[in-house]
Protein backbone atom coordinates (compact mmCIF):
# COMPACT_ATOMS: atom_id res chain seq x y z
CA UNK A 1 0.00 0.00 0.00
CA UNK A 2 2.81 2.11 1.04
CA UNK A 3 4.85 1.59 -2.71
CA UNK A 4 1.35 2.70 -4.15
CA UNK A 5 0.59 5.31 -2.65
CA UNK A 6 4.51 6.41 -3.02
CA UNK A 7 4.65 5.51 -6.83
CA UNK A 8 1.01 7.60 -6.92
CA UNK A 9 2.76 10.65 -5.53
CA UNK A 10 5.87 10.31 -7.75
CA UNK A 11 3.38 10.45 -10.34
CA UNK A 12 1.07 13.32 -9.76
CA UNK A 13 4.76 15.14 -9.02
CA UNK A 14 6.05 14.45 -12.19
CA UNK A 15 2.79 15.79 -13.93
CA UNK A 16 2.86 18.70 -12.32
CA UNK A 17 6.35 19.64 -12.80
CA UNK A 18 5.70 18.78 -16.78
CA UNK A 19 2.64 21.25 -16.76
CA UNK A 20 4.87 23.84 -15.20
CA UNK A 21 7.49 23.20 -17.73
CA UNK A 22 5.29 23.34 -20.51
CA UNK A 23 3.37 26.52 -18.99
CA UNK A 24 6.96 28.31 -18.51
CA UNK A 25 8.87 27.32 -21.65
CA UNK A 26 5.47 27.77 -23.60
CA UNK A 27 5.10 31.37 -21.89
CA UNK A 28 1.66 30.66 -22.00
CA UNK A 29 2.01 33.62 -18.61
CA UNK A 30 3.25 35.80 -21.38
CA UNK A 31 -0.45 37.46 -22.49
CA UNK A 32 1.03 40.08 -24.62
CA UNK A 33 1.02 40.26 -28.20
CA UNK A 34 4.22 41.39 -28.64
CA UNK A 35 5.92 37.65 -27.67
CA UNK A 36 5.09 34.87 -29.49
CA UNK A 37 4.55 31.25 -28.14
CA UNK A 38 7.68 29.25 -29.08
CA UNK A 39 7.40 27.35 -32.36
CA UNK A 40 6.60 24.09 -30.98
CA UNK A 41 3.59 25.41 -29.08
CA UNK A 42 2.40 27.20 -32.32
CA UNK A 43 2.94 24.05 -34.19
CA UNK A 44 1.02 21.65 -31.90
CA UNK A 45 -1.94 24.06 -31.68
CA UNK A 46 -2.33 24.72 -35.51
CA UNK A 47 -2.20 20.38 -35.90
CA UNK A 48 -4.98 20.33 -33.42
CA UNK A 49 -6.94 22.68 -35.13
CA UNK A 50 -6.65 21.39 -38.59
CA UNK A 51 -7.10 18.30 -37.49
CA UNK A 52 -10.84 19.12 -36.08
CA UNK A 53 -11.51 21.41 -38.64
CA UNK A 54 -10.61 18.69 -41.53
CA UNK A 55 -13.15 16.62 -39.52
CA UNK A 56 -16.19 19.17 -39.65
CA UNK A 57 -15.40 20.43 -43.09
CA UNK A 58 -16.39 16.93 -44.43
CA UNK A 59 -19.66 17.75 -43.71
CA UNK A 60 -20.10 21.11 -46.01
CA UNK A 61 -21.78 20.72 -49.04
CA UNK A 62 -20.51 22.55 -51.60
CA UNK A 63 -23.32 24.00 -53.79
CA UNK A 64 -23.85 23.10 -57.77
CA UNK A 65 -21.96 25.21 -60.04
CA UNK A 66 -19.28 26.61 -57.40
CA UNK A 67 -16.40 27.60 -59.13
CA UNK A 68 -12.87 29.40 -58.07
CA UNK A 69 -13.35 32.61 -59.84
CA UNK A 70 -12.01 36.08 -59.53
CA UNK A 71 -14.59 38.70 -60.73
CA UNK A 72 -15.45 42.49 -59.77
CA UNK A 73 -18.11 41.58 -57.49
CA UNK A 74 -16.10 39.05 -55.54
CA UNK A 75 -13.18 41.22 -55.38
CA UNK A 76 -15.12 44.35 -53.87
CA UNK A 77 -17.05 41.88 -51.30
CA UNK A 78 -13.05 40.68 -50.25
CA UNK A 79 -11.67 44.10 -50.64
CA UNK A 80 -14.44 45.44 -48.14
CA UNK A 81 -14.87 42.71 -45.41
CA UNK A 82 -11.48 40.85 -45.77
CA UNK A 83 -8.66 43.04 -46.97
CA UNK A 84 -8.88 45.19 -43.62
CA UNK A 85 -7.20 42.07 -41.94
CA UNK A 86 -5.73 39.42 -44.36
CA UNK A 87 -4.28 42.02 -47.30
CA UNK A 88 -4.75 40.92 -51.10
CA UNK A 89 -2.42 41.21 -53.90
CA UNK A 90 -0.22 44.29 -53.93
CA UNK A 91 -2.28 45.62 -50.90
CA UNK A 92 -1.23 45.27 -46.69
CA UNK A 93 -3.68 44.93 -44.42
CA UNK A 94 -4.53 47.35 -42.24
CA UNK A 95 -2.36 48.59 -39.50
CA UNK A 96 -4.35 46.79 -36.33
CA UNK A 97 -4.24 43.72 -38.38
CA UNK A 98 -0.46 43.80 -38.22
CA UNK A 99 -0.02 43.80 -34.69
CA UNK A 100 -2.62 41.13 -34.25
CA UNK A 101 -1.05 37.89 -32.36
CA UNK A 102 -1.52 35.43 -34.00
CA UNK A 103 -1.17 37.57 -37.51
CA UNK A 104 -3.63 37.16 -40.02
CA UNK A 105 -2.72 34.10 -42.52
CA UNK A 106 -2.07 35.55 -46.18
CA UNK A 107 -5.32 33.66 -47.92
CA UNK A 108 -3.43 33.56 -51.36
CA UNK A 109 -1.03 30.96 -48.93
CA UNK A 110 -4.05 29.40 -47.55
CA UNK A 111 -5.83 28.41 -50.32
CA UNK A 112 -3.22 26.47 -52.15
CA UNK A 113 -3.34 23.88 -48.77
CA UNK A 114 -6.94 24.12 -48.07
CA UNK A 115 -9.88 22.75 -49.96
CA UNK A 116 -12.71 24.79 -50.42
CA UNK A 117 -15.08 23.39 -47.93
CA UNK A 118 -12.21 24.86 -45.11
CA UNK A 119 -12.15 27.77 -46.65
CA UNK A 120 -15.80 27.83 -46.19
CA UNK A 121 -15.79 26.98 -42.53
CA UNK A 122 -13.65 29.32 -42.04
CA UNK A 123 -16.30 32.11 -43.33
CA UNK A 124 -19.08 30.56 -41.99
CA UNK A 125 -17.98 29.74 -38.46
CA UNK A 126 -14.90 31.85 -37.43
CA UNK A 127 -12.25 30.73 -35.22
CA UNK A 128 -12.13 31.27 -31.22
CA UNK A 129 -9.14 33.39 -30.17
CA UNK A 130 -7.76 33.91 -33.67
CA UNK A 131 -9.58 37.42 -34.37
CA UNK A 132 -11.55 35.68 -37.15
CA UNK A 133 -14.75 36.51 -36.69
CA UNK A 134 -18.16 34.42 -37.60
CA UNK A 135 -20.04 35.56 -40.69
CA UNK A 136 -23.16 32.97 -40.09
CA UNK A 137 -26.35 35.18 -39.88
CA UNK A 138 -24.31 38.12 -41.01
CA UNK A 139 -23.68 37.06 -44.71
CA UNK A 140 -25.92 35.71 -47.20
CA UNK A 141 -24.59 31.97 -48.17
CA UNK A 142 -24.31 33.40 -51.75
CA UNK A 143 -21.98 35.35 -50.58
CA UNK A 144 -19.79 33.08 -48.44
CA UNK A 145 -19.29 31.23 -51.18
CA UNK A 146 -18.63 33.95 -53.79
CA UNK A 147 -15.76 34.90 -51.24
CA UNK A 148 -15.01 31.21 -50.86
CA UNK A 149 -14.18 31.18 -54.80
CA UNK A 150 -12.43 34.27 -54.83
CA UNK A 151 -9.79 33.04 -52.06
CA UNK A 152 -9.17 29.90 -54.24
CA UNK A 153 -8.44 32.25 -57.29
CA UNK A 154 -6.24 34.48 -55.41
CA UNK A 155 -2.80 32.20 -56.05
CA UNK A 156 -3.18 32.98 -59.53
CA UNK A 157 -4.11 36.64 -59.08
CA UNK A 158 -1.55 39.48 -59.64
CA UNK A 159 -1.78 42.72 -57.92
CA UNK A 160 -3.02 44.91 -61.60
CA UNK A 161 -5.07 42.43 -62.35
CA UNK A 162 -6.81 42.98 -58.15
CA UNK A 163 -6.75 46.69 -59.00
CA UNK A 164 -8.59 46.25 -62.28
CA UNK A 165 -11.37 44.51 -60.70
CA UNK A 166 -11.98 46.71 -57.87
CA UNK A 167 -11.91 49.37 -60.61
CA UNK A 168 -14.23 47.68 -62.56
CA UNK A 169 -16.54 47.21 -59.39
CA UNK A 170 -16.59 50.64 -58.76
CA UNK A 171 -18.22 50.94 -55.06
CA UNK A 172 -17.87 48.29 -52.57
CA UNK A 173 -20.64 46.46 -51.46
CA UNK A 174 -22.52 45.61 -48.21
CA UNK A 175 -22.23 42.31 -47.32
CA UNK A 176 -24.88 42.96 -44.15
CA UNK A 177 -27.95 42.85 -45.71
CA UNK A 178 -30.88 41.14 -44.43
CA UNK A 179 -30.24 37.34 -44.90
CA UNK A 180 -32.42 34.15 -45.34
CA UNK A 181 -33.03 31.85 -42.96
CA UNK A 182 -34.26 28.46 -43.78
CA UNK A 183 -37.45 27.73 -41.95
CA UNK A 184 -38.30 25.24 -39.25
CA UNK A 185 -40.18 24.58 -36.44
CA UNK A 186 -40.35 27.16 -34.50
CA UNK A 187 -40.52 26.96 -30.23
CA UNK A 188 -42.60 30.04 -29.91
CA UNK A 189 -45.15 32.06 -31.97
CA UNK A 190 -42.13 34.47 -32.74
CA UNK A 191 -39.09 32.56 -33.76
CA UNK A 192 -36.96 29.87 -32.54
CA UNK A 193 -35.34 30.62 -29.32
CA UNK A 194 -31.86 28.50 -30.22
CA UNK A 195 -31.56 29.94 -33.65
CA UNK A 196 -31.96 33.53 -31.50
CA UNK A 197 -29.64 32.71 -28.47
CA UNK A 198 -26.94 32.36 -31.69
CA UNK A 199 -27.80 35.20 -32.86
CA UNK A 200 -27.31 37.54 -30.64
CA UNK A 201 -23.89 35.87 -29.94
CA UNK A 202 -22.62 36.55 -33.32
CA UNK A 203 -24.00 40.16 -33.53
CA UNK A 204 -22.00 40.96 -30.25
CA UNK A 205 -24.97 41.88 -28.13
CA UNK A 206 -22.72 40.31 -25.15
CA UNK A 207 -20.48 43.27 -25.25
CA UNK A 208 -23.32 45.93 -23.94
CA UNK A 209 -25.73 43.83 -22.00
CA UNK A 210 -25.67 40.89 -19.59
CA UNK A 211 -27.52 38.03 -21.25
CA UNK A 212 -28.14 34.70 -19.46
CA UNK A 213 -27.04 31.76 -21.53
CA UNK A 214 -24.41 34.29 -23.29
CA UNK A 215 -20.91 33.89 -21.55
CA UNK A 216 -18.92 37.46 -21.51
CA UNK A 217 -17.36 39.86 -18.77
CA UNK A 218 -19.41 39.71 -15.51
CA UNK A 219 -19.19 43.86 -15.54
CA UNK A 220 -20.78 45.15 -18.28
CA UNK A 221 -23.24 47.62 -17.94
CA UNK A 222 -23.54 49.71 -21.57
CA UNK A 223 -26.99 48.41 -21.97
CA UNK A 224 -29.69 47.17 -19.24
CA UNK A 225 -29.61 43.33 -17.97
CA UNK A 226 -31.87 41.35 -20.51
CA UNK A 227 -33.19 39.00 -18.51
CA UNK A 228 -36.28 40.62 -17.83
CA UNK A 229 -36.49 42.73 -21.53
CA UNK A 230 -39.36 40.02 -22.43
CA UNK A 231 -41.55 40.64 -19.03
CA UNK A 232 -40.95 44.51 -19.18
CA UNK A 233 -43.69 47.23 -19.68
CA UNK A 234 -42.29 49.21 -22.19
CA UNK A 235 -39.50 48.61 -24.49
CA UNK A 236 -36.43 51.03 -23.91
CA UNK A 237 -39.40 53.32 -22.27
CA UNK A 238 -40.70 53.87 -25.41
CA UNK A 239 -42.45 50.78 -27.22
CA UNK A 240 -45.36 49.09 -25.55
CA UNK A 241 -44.05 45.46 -24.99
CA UNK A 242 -45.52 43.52 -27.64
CA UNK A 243 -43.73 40.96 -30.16
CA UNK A 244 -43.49 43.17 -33.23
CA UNK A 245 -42.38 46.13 -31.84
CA UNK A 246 -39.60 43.93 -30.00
CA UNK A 247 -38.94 43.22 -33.35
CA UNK A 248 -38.51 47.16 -34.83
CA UNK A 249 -36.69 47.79 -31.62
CA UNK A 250 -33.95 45.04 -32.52
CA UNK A 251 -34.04 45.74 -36.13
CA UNK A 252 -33.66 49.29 -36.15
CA UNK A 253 -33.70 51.20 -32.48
CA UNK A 254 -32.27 54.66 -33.80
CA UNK A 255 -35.45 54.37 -36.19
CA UNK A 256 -37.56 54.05 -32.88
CA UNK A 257 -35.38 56.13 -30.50
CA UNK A 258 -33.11 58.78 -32.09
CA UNK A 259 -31.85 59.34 -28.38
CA UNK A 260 -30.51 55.62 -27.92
CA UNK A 261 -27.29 54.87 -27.79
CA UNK A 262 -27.97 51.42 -29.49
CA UNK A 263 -26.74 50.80 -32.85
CA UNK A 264 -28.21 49.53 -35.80
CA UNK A 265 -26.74 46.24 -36.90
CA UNK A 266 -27.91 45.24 -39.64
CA UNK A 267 -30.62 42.61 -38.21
CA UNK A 268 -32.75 40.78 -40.78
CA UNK A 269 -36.91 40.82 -39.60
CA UNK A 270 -36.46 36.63 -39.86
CA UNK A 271 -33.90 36.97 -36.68
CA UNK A 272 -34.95 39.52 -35.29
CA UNK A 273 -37.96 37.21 -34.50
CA UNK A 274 -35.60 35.15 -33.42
CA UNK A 275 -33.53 37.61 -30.81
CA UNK A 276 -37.14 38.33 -29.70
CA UNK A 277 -38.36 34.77 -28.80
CA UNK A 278 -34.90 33.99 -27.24
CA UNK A 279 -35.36 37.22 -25.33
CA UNK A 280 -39.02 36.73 -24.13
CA UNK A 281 -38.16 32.89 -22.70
CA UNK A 282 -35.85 34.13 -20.60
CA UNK A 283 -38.54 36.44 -18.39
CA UNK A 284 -40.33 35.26 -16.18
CA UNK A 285 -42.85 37.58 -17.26
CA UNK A 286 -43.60 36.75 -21.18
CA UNK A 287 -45.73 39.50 -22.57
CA UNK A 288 -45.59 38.06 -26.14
CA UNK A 289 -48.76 36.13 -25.04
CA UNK A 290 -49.98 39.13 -23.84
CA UNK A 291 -52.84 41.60 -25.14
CA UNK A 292 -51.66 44.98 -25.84
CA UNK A 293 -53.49 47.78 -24.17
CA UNK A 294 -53.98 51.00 -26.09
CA UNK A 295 -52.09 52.26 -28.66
CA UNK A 296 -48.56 50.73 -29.34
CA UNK A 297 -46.43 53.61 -29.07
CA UNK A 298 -46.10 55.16 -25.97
């Protein structure tokens, strides 16, 4: 019993003193982004990541008639929502992309290892801790995969020939406009309240407002608490609290409230619904099964 429990300790020591090695000599202390992690530590962590993305990017269908293809209106979609952080031919990317930790990858690099369908993921889903954000619910799919084509035809692309089609595309275009979602059943008579928990994630409501079931700094406090916004009177103290105009609020508040120091981002009506149903569960008061009293506006 004694050996064990001596051969046990030995053990656990020895772990311990490898996880302090590897914390040290990784500098994984080090949270600036001046000082790199040492090459093996960037190493290990890019083959762990490939190796689950690989995995999930089996799983993207990639839709009839895709093609890698370098035109005006893929070009001024990548020069406006891309460029700012990854460069393109004969251009740099933008100064707070350089000092970025880990930098940017240069996509004209990327796409000769990666297959389309990463490339894709990529787009679609982001990557945690990388600065690459998540362009689900924020892009149209078209889209995604017009810029998914134009990355694959950017080995072959020379700097003129980038500055001839962003030339020929004359102003850049929005990507946020108000995108499709596919329908399904929905958990409330507004929207589904899954499909609008992600949603607000990816259109950074966290960052002003304390949301349950949204992880984010325990201190902020831009925005009211929302996990009464579904049981309140009024919305923002100006809306009666009713589904639809929870729905104009989230869609377009300076419209409502000129006052408000909430944006506009961009919200389509079809998540919107969404936000709202995800927002109403969470009171314990749910007027959208309520009858609205009087007129709607305040």
């Amino acid at each position: 019993m004694r050996r064990s429990r001596r051969i046990l300790g030995i053990g656990l020591a020895a772990i311990l003193l490898a996880g302090a090695a590897v914390f040290s000599l990784g500098e994984f202390y080090n949270l600036t982004a001046i000082r790199q992690h040492p090459l093996w530590v960037f190493r290990g962590i890019a083959l762990g990541r490939d190796a689950l993305i690989g995995m999930e990017a089996e799983y993207v269908a990639v839709p009839d008639g895709f093609e890698l293809r370098a035109d005006p209106a893929s070009a001024a979609l990548y020069q406006k929502h891309c460029a700012q952080c990854h460069g393109a031919p004969g251009v740099a990317a933008e100064e707070f992309a350089l000092g970025m930790m880990p930098v940017p990858s240069n996509l004209a690099a990327a796409a000769k290892r990666r297959p389309a369908q990463e490339v894709y993921w990529f787009i679609r889903y982001g990557l945690k801790m990388s600065g690459m954000p998540a362009w689900d619910m924020r892009m149209s799919e078209a889209d995604m995969w017009r810029l998914t084509g134009f990355v694959g035809a950017m080995p072959g692309l020379s700097p003129a020939a980038y500055a001839e089609l962003l030339e020929q595309a004359g102003e850049l275009p929005d990507a946020i406009r108000p995108v499709a979602v596919e329908a399904g059943p929905l958990k409330t008579a507004i929207g589904s309240v899954e499909r609008g928990r992600a949603a607000m994630q990816v259109h950074a409501c966290r960052s002003c407002h304390l949301i349950p079931g949204i992880v984010g700094a325990p201190d902020v406090f831009v925005g009211p608490p929302l996990d009464e916004a579904g049981g309140r009177a009024y919305i923002a103290g100006v809306l009666r609290n009713t589904p639809d105009n929870m729905v104009r609020w989230i869609m377009d508040p300076q419209a409502v409230d000129p006052l408000s120091a909430m944006p506009s981002l961009g919200v389509s009506e079809a998540l919107a619904r969404d936000m709202a149903a995800y927002l109403y569960s969470l009171s314990s008061l749910d007027r959208s099964k309520a009858e609205p009293e009087g007129d709607e506006d305040r």
